[in-house]
Protein backbone atom coordinates (compact mmCIF):
# COMPACT_ATOMS: atom_id res chain seq x y z
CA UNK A 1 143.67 33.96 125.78
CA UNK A 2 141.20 33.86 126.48
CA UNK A 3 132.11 26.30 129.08
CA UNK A 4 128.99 26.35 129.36
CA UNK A 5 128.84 24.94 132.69
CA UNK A 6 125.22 23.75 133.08
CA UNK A 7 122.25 24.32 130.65
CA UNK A 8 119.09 26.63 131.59
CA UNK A 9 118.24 25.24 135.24
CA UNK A 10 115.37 22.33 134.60
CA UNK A 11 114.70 23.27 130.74
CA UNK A 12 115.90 19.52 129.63
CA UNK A 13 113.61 17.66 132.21
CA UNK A 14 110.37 19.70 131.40
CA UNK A 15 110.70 19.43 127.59
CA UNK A 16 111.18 15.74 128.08
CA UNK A 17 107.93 15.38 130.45
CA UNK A 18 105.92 17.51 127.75
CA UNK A 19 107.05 14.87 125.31
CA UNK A 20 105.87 12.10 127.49
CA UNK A 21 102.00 14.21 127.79
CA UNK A 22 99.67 16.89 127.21
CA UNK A 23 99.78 18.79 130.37
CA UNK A 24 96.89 18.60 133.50
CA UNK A 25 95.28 21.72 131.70
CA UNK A 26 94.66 19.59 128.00
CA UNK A 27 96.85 21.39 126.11
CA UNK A 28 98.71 20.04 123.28
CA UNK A 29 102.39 18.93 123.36
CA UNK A 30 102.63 21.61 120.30
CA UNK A 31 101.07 24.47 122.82
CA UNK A 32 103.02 23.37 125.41
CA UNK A 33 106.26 23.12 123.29
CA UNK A 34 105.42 26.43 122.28
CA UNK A 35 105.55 27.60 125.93
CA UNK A 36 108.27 26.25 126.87
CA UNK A 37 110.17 27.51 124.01
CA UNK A 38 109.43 31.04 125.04
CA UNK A 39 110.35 30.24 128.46
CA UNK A 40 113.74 28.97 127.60
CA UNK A 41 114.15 32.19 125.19
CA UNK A 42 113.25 34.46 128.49
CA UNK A 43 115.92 32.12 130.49
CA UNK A 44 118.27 31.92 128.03
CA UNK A 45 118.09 36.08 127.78
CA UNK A 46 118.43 36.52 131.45
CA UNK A 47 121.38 34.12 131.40
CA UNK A 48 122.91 36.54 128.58
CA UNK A 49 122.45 39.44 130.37
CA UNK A 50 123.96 38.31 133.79
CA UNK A 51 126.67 36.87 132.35
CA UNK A 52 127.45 40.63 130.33
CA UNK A 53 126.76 42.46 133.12
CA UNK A 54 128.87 40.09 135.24
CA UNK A 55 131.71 40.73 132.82
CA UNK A 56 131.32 44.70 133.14
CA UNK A 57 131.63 44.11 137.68
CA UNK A 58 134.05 41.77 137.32
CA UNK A 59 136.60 43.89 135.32
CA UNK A 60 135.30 46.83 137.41
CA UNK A 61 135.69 45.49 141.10
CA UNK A 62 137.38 42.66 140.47
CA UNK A 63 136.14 38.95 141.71
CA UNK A 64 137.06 39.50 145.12
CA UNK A 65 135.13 43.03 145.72
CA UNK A 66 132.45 42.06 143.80
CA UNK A 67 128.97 41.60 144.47
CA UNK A 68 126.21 39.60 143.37
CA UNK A 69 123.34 41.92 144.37
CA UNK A 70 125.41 44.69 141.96
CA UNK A 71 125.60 42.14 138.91
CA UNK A 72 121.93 41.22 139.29
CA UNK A 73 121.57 45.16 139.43
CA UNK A 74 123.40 46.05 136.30
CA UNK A 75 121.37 43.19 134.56
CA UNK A 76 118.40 44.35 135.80
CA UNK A 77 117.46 41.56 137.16
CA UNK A 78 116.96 39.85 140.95
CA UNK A 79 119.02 37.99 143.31
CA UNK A 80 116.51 35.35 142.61
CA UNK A 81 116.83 35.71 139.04
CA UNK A 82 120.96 35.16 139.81
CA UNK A 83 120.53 31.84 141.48
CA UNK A 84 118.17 30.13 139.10
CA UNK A 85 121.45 30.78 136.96
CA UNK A 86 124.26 30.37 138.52
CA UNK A 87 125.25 28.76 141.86
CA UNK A 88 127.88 31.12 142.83
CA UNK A 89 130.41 33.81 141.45
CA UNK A 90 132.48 30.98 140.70
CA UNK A 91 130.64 29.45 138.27
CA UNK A 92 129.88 32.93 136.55
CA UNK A 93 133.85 33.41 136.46
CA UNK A 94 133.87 30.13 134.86
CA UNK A 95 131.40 30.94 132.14
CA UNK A 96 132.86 34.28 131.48
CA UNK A 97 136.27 32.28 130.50
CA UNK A 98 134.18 29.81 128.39
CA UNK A 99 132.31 32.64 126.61
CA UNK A 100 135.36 34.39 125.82
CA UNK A 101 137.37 31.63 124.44
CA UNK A 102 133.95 30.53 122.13
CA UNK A 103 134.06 34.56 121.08
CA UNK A 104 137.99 34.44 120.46
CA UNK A 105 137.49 31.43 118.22
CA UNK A 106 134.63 32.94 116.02
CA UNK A 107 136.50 36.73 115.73
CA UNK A 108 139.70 34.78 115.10
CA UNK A 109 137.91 32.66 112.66
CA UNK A 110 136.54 35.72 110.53
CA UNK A 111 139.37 37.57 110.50
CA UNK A 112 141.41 34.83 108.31
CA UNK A 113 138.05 33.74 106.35
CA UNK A 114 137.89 37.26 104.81
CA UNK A 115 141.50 36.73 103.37
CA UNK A 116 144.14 34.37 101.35
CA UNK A 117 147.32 33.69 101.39
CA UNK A 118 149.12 32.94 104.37
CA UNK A 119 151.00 36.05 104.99
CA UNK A 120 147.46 37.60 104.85
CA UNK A 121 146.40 35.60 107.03
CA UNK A 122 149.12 36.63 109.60
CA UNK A 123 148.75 39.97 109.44
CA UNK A 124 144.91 39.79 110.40
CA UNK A 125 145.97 37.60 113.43
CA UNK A 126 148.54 40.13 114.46
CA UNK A 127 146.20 42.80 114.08
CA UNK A 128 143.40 41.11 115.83
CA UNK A 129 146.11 40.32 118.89
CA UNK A 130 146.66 44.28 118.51
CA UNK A 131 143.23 44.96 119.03
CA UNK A 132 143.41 42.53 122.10
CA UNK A 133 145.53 44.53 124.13
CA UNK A 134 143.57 47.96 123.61
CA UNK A 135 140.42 46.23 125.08
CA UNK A 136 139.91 47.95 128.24
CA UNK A 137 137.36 45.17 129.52
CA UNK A 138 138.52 41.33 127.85
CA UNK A 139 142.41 41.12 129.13
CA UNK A 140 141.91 42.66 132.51
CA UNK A 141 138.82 39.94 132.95
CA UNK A 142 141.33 37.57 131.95
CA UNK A 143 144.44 38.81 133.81
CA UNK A 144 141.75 38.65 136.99
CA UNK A 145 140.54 35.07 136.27
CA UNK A 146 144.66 34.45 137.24
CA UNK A 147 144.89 36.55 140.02
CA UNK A 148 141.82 34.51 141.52
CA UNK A 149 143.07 31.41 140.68
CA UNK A 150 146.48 32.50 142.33
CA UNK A 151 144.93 33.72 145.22
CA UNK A 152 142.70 30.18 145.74
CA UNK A 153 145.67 27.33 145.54
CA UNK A 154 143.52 24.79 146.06
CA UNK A 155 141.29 25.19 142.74
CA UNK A 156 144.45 26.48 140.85
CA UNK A 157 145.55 23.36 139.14
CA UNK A 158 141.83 22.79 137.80
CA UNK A 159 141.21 26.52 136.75
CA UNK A 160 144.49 26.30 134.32
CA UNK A 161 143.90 23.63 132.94
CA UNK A 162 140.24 24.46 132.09
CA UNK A 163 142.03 27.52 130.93
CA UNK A 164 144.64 26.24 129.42
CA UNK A 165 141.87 23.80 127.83
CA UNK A 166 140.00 26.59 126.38
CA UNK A 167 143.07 28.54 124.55
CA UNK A 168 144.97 25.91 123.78
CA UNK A 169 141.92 24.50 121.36
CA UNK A 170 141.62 27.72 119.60
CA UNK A 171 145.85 28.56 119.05
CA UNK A 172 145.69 25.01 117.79
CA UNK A 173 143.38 25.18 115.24
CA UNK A 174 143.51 28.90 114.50
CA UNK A 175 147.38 29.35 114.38
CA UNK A 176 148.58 25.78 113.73
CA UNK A 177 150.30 26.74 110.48
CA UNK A 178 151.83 29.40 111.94
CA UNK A 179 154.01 27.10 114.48
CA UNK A 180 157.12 25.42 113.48
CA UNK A 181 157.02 21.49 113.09
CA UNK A 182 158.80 21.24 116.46
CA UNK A 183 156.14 23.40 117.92
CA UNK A 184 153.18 21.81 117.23
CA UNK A 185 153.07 19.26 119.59
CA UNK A 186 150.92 19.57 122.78
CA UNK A 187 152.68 20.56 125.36
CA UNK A 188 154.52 22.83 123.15
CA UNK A 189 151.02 24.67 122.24
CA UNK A 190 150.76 25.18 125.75
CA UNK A 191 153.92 26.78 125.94
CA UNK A 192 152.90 29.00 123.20
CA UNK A 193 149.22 29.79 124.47
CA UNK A 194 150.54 31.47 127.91
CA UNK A 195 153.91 33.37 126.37
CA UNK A 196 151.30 34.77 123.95
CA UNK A 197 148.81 35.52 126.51
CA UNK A 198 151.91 36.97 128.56
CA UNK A 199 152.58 39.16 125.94
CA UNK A 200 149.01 40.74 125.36
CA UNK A 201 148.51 40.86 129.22
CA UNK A 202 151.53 42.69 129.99
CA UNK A 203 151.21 45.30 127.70
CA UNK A 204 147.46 45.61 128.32
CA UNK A 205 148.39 46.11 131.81
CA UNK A 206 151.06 48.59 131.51
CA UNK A 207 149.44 50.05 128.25
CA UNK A 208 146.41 51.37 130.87
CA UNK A 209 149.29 51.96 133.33
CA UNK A 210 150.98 54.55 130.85
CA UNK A 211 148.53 55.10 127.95
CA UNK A 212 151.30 58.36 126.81
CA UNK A 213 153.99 56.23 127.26
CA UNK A 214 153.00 53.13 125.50
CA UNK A 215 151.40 54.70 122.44
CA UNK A 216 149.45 52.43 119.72
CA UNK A 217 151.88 53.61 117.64
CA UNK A 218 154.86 52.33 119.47
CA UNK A 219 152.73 49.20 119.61
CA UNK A 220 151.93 48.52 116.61
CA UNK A 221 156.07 48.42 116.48
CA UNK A 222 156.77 46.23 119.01
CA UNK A 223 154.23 43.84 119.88
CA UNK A 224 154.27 42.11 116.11
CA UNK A 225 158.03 42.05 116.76
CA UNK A 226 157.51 40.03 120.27
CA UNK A 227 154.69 37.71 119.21
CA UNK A 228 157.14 36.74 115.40
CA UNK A 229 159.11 34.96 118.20
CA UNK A 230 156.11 32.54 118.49
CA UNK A 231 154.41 32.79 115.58
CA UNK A 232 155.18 33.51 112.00
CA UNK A 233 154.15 32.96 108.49
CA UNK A 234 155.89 30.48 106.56
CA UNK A 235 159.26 31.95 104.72
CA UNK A 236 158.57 33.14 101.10
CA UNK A 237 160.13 31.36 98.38
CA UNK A 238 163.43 32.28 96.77
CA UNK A 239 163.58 33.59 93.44
């Protein structure tokens, strides 16, 4: 389920020359510092809101029919303002995946803090998974991330497996107790990351598809019943 790619474009070589010197003006490396840390903050914002609105067109249009000039738009920000950031819609798509797999670790990561016990601990993984498949914007971004890569054979074995990189690091450390023995090897994570992702996708798909048909009631039924195939809390002790 769901890097950043680069950091803000020439923010490490200017902090390092404003080490070095005071600049031709006389000001202080402090000033200076000072400067350049609310440059970086500006940079770091316009970076944020590309990449959001970028998230918003992509899910919209899709990757194909998208546009840069409408992301830069939605962002209110310029063209210009696009390719200080980011050298193409590639690398957004990219960044997107990263971003979501760092936010899929932290929500994950709450959930299970705020409990104990492992069969609590299940149940707020479920129910986060749940949640998953009613987002109208995170799965279809995802579920489009494939379709690219499908579409583009020649960067398809490096997108999964920078996928497959991402989600496989999170089910490993987030749901690690919740695989059997034989299950926790590598490639057997991997096996688990996309059947769970196959799960969540399919039913996000075909839960927009048929929203009356596919109720979150019937969900709630099913899904936890499909996903205790993969993962499952360890078996209570007999009395």
């Amino acid at each position: 389920m769901y890097i950043c790619l680069r950091e803000t474009i020439g923010c490490k070589n200017l902090c390092m020359s404003l080490k070095k010197s005071e600049n031709e003006d006389g000001l202080s490396v402090q000033g200076t510092d000072a400067a350049v840390s609310r440059q970086a903050l500006r940079s770091e914002r316009t970076r944020t809101a590309l990449l959001t609105a970028a998230e918003k067109i992509f899910a919209r249009d899709g990757f194909e029919a998208s546009r840069i000039e409408d992301i830069a738009a939605e962002a209110n920000r310029s063209r210009g303002a696009f390719y200080a950031n980011f050298a193409s819609k590639t690398e957004v798509f990219l960044a997107l995946r990263s971003r979501a797999a760092r936010r899929r670790a932290r929500e994950v990561k709450e959930r299970i803090d705020r409990v104990s016990g492992v069969q609590a601990r299940y149940d707020a993984i479920i129910h986060y998974l749940l949640e998953q498949i009613c987002d109208s914007q995170t799965l279809p971004l995802q579920i489009e991330f494939k379709l690219f890569a499908l579409r583009h054979p020649d960067l398809l074995p490096e997108l999964s497996e920078k996928h497959l990189e991402a989600s496989c690091s999170v089910n490993q450390e987030e749901l690690h107790e919740f695989f059997t023995e034989e299950g926790k090897d590598e490639a057997q994570i991997r096996r688990h990351t996309l059947a769970i992702e196959a799960i969540l996708e399919g039913f996000a798909v075909n839960t927009l598809f048929g929203p009356s048909v596919l109720t979150a009631t019937y969900l709630e039924q099913i899904v936890p019943q499909l996903l205790a195939k993969i993962i499952h809390p360890a078996p209570r002790p007999t009395k």
